[in-house]
C-alpha atoms as a PDB file:
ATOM      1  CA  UNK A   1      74.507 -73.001  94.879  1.00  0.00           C
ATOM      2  CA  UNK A   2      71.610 -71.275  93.476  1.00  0.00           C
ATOM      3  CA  UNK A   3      68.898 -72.531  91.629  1.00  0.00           C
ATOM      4  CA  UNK A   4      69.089 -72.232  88.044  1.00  0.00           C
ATOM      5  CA  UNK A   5      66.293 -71.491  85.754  1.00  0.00           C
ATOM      6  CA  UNK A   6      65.492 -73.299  82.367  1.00  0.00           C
ATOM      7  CA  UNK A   7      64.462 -70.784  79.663  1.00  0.00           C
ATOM      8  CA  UNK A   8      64.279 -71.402  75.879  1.00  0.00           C
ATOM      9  CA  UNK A   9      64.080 -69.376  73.158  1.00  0.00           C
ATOM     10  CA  UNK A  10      60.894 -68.756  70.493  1.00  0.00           C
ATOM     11  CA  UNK A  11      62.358 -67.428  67.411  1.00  0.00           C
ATOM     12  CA  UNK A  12      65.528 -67.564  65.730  1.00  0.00           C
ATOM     13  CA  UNK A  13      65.865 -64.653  63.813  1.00  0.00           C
ATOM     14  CA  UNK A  14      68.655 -61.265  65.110  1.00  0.00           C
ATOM     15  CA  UNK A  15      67.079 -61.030  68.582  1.00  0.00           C
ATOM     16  CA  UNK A  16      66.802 -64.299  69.151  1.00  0.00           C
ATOM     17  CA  UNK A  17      69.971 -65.114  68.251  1.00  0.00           C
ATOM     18  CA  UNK A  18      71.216 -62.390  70.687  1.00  0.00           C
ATOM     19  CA  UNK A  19      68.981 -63.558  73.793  1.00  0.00           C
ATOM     20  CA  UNK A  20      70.186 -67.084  73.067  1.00  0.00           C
ATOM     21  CA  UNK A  21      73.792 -65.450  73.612  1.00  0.00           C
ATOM     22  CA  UNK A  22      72.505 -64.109  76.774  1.00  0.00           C
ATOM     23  CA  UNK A  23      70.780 -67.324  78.294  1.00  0.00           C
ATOM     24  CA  UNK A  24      73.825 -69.371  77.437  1.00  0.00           C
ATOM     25  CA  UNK A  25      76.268 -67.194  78.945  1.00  0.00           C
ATOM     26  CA  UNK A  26      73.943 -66.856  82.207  1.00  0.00           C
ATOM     27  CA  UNK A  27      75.227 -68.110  85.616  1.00  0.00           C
ATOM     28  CA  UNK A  28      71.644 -68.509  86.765  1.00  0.00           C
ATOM     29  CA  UNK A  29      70.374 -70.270  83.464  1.00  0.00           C
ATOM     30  CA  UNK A  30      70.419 -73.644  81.820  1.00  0.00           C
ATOM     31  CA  UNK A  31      69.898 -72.464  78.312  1.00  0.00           C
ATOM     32  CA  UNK A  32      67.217 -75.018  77.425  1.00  0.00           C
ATOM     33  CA  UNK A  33      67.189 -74.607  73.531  1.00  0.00           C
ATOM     34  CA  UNK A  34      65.456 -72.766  70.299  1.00  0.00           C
ATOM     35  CA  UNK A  35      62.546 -73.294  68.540  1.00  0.00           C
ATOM     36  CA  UNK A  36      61.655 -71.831  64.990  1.00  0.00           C
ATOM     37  CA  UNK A  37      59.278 -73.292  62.662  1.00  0.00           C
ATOM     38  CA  UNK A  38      59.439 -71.534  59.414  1.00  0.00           C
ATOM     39  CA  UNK A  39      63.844 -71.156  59.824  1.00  0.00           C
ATOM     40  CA  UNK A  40      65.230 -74.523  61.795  1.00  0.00           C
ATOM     41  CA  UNK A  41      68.151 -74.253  60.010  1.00  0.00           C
ATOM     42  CA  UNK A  42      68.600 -70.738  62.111  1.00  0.00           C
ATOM     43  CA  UNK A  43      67.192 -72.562  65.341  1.00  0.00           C
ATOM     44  CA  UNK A  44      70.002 -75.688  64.510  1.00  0.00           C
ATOM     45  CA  UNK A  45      72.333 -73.096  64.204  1.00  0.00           C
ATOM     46  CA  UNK A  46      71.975 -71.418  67.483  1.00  0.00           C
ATOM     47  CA  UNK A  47      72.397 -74.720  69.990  1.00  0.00           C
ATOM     48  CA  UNK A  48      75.401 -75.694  67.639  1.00  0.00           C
ATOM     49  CA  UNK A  49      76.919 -72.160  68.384  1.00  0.00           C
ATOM     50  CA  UNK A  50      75.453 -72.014  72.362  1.00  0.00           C
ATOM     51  CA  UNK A  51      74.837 -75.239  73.199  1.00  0.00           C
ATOM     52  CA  UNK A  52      70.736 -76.645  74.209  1.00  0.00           C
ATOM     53  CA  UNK A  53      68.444 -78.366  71.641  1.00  0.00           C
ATOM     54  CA  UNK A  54      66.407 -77.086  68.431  1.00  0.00           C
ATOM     55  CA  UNK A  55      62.709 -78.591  69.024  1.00  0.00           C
ATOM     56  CA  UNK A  56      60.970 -79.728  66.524  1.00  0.00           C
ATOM     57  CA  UNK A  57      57.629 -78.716  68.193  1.00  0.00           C
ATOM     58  CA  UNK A  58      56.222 -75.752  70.573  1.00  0.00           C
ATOM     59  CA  UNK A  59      54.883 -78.639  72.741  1.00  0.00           C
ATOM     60  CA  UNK A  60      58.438 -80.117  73.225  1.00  0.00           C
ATOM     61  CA  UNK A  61      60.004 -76.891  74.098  1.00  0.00           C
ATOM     62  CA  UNK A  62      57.324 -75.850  77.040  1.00  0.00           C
ATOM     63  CA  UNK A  63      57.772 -79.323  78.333  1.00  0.00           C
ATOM     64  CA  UNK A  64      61.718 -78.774  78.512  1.00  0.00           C
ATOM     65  CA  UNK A  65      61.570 -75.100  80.286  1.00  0.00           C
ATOM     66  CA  UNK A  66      60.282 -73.535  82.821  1.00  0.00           C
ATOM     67  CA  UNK A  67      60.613 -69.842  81.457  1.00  0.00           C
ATOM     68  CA  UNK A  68      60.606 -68.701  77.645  1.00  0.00           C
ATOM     69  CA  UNK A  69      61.791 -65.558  75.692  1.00  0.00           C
ATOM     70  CA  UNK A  70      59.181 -64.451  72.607  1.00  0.00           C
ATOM     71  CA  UNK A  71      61.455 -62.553  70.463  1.00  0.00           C
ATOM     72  CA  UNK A  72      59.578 -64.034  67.304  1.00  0.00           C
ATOM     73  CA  UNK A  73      57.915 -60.799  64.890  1.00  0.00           C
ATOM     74  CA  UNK A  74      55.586 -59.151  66.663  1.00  0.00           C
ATOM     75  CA  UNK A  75      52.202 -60.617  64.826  1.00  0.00           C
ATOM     76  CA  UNK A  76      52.847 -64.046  66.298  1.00  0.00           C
ATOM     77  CA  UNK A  77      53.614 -62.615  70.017  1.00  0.00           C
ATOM     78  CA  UNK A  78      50.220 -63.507  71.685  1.00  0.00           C
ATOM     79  CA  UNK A  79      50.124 -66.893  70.123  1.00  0.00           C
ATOM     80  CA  UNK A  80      53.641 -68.295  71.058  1.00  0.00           C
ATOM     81  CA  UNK A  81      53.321 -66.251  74.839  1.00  0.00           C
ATOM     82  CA  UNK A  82      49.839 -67.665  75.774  1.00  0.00           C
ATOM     83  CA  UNK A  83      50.787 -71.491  74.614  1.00  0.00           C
ATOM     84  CA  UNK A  84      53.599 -70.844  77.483  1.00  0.00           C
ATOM     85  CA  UNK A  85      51.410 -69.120  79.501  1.00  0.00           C
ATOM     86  CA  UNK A  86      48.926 -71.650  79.944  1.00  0.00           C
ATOM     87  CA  UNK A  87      51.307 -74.385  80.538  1.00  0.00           C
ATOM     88  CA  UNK A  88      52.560 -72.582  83.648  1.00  0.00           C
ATOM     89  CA  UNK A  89      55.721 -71.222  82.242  1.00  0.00           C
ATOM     90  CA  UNK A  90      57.270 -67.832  83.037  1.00  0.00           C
ATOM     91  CA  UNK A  91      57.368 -65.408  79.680  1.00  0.00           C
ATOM     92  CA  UNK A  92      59.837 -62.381  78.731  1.00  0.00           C
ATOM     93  CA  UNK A  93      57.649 -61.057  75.520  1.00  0.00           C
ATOM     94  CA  UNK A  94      60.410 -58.713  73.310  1.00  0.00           C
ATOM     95  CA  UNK A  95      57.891 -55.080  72.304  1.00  0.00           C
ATOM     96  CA  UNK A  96      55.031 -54.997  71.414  1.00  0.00           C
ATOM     97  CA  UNK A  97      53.425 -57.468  74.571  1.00  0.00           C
ATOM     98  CA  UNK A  98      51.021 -57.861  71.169  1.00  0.00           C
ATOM     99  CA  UNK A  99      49.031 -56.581  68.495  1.00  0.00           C
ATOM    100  CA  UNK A 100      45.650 -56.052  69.653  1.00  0.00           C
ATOM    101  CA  UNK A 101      44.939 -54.547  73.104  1.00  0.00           C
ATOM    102  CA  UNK A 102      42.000 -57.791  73.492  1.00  0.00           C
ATOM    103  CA  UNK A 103      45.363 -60.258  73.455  1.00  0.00           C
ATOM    104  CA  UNK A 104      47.381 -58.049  75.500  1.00  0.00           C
ATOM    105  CA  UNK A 105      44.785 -58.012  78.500  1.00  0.00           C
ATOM    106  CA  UNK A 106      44.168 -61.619  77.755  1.00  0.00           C
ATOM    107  CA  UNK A 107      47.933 -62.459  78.210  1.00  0.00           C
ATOM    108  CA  UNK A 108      47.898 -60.233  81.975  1.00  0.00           C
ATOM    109  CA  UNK A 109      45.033 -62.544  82.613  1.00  0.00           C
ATOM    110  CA  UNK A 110      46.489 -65.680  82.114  1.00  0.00           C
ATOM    111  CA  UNK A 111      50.115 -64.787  83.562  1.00  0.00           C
ATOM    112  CA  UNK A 112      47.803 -63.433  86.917  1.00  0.00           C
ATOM    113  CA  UNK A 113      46.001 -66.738  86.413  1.00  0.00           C
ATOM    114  CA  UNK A 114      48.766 -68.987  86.537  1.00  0.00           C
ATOM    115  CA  UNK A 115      51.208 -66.956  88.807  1.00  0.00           C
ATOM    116  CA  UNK A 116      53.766 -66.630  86.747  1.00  0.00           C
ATOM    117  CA  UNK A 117      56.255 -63.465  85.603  1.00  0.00           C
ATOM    118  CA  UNK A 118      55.446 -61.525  82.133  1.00  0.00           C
ATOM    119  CA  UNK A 119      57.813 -59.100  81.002  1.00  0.00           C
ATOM    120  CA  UNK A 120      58.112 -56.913  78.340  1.00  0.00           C
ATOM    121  CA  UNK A 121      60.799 -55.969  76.329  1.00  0.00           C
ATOM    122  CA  UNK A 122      61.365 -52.435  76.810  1.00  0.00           C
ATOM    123  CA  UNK A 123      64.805 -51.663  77.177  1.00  0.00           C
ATOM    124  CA  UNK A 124      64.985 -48.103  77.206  1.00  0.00           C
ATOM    125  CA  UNK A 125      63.785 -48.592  80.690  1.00  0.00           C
ATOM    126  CA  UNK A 126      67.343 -49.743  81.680  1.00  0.00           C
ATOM    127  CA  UNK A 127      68.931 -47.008  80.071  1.00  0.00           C
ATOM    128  CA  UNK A 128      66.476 -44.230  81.526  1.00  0.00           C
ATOM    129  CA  UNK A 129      66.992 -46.039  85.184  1.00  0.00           C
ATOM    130  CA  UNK A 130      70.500 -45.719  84.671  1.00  0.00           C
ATOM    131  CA  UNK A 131      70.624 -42.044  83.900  1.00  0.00           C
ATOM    132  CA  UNK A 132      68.128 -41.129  87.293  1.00  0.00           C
ATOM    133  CA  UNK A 133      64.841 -40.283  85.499  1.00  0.00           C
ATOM    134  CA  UNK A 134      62.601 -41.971  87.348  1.00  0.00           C
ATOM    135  CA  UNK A 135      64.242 -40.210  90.303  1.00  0.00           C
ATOM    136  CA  UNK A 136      63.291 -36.883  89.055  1.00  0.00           C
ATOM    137  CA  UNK A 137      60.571 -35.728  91.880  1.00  0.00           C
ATOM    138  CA  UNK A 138      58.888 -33.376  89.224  1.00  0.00           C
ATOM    139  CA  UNK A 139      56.024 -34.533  86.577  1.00  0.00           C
ATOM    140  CA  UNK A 140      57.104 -32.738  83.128  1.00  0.00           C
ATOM    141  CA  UNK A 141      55.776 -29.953  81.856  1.00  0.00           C
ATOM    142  CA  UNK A 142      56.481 -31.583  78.127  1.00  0.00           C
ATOM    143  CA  UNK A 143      58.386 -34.094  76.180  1.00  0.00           C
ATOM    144  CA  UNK A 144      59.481 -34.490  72.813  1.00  0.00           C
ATOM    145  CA  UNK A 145      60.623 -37.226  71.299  1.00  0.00           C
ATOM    146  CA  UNK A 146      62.579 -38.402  67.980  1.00  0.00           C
ATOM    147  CA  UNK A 147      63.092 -42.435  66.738  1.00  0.00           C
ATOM    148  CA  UNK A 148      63.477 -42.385  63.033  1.00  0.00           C
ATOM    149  CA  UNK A 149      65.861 -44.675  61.390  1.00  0.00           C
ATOM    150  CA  UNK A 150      66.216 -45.338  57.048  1.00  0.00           C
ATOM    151  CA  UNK A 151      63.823 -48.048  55.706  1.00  0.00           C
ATOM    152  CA  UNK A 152      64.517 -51.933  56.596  1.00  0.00           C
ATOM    153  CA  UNK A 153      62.406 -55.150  56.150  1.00  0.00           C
ATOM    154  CA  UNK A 154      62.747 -55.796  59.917  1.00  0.00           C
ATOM    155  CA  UNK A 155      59.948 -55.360  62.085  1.00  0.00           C
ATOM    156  CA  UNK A 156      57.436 -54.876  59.440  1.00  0.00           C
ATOM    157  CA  UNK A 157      54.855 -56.870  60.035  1.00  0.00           C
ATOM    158  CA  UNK A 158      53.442 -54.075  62.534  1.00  0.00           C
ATOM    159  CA  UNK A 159      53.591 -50.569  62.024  1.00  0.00           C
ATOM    160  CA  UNK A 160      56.146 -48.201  63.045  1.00  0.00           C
ATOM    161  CA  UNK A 161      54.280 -47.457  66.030  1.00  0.00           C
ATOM    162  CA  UNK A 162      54.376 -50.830  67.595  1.00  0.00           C
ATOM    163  CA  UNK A 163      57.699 -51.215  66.275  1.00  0.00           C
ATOM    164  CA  UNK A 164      59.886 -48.239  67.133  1.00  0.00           C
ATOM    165  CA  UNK A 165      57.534 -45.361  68.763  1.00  0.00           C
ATOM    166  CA  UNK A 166      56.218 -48.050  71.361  1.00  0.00           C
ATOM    167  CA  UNK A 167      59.408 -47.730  73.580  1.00  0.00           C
ATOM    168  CA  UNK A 168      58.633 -44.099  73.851  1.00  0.00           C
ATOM    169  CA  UNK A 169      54.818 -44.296  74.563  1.00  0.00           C
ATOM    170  CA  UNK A 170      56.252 -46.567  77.361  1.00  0.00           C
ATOM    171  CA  UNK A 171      58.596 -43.944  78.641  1.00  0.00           C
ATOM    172  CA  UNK A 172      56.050 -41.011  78.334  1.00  0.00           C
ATOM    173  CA  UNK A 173      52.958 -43.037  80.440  1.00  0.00           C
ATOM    174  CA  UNK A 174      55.712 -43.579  83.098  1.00  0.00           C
ATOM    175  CA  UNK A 175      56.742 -40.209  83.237  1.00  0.00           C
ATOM    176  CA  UNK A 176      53.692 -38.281  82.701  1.00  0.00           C
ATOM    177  CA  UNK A 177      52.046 -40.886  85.430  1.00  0.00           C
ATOM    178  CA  UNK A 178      49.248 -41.472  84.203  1.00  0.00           C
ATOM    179  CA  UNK A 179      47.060 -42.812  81.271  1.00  0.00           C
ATOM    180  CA  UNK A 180      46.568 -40.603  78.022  1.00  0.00           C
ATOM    181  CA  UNK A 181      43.346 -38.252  77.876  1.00  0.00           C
ATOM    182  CA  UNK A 182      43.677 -37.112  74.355  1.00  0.00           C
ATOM    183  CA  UNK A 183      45.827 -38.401  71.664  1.00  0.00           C
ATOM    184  CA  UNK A 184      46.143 -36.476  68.091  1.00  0.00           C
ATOM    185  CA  UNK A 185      48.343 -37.977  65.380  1.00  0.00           C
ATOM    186  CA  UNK A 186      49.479 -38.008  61.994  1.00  0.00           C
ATOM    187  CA  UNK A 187      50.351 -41.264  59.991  1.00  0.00           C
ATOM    188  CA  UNK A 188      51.591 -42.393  57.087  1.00  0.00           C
ATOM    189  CA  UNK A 189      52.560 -45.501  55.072  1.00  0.00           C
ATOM    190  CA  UNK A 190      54.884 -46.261  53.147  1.00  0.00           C
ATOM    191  CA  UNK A 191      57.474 -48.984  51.737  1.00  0.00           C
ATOM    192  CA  UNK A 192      55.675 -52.122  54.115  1.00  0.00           C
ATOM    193  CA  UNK A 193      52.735 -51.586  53.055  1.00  0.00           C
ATOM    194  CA  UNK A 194      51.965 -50.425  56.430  1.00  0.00           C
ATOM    195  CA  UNK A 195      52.414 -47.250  58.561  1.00  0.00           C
ATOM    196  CA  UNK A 196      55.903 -46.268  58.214  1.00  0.00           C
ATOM    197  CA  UNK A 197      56.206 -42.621  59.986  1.00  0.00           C
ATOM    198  CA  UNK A 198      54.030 -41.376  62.799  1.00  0.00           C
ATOM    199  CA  UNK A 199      53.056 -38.239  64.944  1.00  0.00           C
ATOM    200  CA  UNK A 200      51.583 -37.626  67.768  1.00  0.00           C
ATOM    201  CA  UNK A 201      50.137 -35.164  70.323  1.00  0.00           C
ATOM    202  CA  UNK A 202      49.912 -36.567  73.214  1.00  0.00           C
ATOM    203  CA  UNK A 203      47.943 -34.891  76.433  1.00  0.00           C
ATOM    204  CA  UNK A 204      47.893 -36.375  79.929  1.00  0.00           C
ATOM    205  CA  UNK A 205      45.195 -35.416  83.156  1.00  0.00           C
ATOM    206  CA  UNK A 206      48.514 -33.850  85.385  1.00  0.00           C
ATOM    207  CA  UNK A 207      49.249 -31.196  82.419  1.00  0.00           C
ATOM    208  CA  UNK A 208      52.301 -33.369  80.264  1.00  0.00           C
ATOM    209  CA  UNK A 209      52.221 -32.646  76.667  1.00  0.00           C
ATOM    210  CA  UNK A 210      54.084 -35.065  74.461  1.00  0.00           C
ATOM    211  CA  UNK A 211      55.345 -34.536  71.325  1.00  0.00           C
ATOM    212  CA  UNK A 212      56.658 -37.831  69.316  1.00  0.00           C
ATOM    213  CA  UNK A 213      57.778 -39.052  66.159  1.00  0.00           C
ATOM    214  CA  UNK A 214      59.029 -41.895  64.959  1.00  0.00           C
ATOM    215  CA  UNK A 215      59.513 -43.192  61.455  1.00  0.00           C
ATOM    216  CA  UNK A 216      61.826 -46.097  59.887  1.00  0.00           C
ATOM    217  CA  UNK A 217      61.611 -44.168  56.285  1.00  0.00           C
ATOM    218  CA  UNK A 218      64.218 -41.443  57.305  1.00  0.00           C
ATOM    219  CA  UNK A 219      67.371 -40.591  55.696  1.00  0.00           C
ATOM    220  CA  UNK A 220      69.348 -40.905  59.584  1.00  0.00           C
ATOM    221  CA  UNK A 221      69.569 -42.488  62.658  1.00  0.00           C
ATOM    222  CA  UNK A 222      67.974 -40.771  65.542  1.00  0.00           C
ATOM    223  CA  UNK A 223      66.913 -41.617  69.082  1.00  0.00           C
ATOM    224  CA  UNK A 224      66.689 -38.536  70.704  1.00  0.00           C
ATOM    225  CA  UNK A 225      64.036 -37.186  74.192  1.00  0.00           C
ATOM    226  CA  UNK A 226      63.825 -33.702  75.441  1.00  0.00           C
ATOM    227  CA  UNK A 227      61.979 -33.375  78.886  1.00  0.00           C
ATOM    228  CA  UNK A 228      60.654 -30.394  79.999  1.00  0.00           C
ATOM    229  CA  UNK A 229      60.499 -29.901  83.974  1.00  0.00           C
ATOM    230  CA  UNK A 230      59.286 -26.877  86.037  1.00  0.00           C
ATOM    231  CA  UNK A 231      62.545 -26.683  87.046  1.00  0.00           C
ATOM    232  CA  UNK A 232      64.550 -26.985  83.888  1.00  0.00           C
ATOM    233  CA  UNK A 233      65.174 -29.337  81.263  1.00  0.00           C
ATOM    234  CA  UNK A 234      66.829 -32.773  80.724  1.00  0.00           C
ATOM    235  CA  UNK A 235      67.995 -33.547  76.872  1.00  0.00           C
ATOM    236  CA  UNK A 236      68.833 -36.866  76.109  1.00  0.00           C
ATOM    237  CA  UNK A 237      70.810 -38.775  73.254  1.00  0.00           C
ATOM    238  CA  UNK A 238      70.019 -42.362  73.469  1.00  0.00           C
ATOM    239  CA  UNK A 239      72.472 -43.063  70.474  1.00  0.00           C
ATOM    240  CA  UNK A 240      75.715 -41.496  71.670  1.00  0.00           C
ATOM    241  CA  UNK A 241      74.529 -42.357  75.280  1.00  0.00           C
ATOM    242  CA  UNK A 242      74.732 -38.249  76.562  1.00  0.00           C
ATOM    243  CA  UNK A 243      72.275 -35.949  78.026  1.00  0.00           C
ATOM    244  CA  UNK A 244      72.556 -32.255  79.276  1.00  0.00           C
ATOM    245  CA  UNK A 245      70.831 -31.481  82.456  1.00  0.00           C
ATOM    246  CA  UNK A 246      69.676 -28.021  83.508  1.00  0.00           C
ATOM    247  CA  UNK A 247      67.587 -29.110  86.385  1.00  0.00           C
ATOM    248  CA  UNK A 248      68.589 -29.121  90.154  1.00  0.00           C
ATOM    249  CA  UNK A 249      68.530 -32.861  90.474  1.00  0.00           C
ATOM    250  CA  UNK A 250      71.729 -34.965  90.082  1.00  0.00           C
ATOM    251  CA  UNK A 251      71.268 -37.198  87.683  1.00  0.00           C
ATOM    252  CA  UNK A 252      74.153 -40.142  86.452  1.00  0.00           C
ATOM    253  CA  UNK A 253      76.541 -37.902  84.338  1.00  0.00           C
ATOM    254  CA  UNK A 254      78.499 -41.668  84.097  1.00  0.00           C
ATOM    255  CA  UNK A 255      75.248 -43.971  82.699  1.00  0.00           C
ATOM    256  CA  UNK A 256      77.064 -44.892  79.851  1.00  0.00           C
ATOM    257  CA  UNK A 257      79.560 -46.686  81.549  1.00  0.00           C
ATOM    258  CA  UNK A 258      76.735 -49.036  83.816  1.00  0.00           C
ATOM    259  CA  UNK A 259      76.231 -52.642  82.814  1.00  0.00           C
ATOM    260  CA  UNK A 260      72.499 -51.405  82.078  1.00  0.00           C
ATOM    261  CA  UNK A 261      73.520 -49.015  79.759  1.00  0.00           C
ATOM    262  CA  UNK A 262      76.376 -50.968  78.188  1.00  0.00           C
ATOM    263  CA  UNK A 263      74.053 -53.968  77.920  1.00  0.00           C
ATOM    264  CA  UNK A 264      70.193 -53.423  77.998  1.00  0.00           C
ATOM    265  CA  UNK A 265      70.001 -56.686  76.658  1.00  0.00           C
ATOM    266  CA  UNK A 266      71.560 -58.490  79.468  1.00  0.00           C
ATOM    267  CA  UNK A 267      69.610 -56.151  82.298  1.00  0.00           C
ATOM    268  CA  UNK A 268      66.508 -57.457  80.792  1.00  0.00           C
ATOM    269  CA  UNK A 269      67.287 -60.868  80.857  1.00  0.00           C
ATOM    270  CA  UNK A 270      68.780 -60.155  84.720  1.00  0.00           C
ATOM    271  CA  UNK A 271      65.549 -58.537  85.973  1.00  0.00           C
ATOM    272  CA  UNK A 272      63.515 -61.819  84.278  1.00  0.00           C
ATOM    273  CA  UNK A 273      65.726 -64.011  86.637  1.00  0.00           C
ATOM    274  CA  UNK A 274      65.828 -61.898  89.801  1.00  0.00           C
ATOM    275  CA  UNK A 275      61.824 -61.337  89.073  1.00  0.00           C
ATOM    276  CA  UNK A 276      61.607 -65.224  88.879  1.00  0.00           C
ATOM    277  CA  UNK A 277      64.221 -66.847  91.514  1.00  0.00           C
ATOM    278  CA  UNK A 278      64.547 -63.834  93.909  1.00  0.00           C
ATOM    279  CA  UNK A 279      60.847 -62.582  93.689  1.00  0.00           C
ATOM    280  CA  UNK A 280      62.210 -59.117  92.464  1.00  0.00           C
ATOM    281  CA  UNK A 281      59.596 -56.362  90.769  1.00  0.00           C
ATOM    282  CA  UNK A 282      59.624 -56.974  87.285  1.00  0.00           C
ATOM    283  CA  UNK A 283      60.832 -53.738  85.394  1.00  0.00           C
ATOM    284  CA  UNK A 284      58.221 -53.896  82.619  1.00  0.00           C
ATOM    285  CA  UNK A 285      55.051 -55.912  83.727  1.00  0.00           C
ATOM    286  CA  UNK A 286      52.593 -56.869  81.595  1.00  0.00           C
ATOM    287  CA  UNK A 287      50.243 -54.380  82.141  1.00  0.00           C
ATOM    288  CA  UNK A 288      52.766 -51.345  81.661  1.00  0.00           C
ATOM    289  CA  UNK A 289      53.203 -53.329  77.906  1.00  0.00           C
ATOM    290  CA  UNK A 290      49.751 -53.384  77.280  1.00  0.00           C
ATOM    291  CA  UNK A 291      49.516 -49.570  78.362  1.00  0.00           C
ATOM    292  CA  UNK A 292      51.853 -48.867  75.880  1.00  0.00           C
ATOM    293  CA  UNK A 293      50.723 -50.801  73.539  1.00  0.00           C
ATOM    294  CA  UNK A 294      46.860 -49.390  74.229  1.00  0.00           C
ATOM    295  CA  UNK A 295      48.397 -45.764  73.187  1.00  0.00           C
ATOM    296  CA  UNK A 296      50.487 -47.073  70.220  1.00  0.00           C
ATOM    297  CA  UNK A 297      46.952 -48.338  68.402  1.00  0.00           C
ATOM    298  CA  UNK A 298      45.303 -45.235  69.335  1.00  0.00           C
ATOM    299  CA  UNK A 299      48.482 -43.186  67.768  1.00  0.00           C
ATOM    300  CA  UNK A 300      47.646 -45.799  64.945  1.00  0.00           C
ATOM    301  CA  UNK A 301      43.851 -44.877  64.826  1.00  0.00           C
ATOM    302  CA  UNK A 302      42.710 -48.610  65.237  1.00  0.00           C
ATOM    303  CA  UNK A 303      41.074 -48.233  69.058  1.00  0.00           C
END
């Protein structure tokens, strides 16, 4: 039989709730528990609905696992990830890997350090797998992309860079290959206080030109990625999971109906146990987070 990893939870809130779904229902997993300081009753709520224990410290959880999942708000990533980090555990950090690109290189260090798997969160890396980008044997000419969604308290603490345009800086570094050479953008704030809509113009060394927006102060729901090839274009809706395809390479017209597609969630949980039991590539590595999340605060104008 195989092994089975312990993992816990940090954070309680809508994503943690859903990873504790995940861990629970796992085959691979022995759902350790939950901890939340500032909402226990959420955390007590959780093992009562999936089974495990709600700590009543950070030090009790690391002792109990051997892998966590960060899917606390984004300002306390680097804090909750390196106390598990140090102690030799495995970490899955949800987006952003952090908040400041000194903690993000600080957290590859430790994870190299120590051995140990760190993931990030981006799941539109399961979804873009699925469809056969990263099969494409061309480096695009341009891409524009659209993640706008109407105003809500969520995600807030950061701007709407790290929050919503940081899956697409992800996807654009990948597919341009390469690091950013110039980066032009337009930002304001809004309702949080913060930086609620965002453009930039993006310019890689191999010729890519990306075009992206993203904004959570928009009247509609939008997730939406044109690529631009030499050899035609691919168009993709991320929302109603379809994409037109006018280049000469087959790509998944059936994506939709993949367990990646269906459940991003789940493949990201997957990969973190293949990565750790099987000694699979992890999808999302550390450094690939802090990469995007090194273009995110220059979109932001902060480094």
């Amino acid at each position: 039989m195989d092994r089975k990893i312990r993992i816990c939870v940090s954070g309680a809130g809508v994503f943690g709730g859903h990873h504790a779904a995940k861990l629970a229902a796992h085959p691979r997993i022995e759902f350790v528990g939950v901890y939340d300081p500032e909402h226990p009753e959420r955390a007590q709520k959780l093992v009562t609905e999936h089974g495990g224990v709600a700590f009543a410290s950070r030090e009790a959880m690391i002792v109990a696992a051997d892998a966590l999942i960060v899917a606390s708000p984004a300002s306390v990533h680097f804090r909750q990830a390196m106390a598990a980090l140090e102690c030799g555990l495995h970490v899955l950090v949800e987006k952003p890997l952090a908040t400041s690109l000194e903690d993000a290189r600080e957290m590859v260090a430790m994870a190299e350090e120590q051995g140990v798997i760190l993931q990030v969160g981006h799941q539109e890396r399961f979804i873009s797998g699925a469809i056969g980008l990263f099969d494409i044997p061309e480096t695009p000419v341009s891409i524009q992309a659209s993640r706008i969604a109407p105003y809500n308290k969520r995600g807030t603490d950061v701007s709407v860079t790290l929050d919503l345009m940081t899956h697409d800086l992800d996807l654009v570094n990948l597919l341009a290959g390469g690091e950013a050479n110039d980066v032009r953008s337009n930002v304001r704030t809004g309702p949080s206080g913060g930086i609620d809509d965002a453009r930039a113009e993006i310019c890689y060394p191999g010729g890519t030109k990306a075009s992206i927006h993203a904004s959570r102060v928009a009247k509609n729901r939008q997730r939406h990625m044109r690529i631009e090839y030499p050899s035609g274009v691919v168009e993709i809706d991320f929302f109603k999971r379809l994409f037109n395809n006018s280049t000469p390479f087959a790509l998944n017209a059936g994506f939709a109906d993949t367990a990646e597609a269906q459940d991003c969630l789940g493949a990201e949980v997957n990969a973190f146990v293949r990565a750790i039991l099987d000694g699979e590539k992890v999808p999302v590595c550390g450094i690939a987070g802090a990469k995007a999340l090194a273009l995110a605060l220059r979109v932001d104008k902060v480094a």
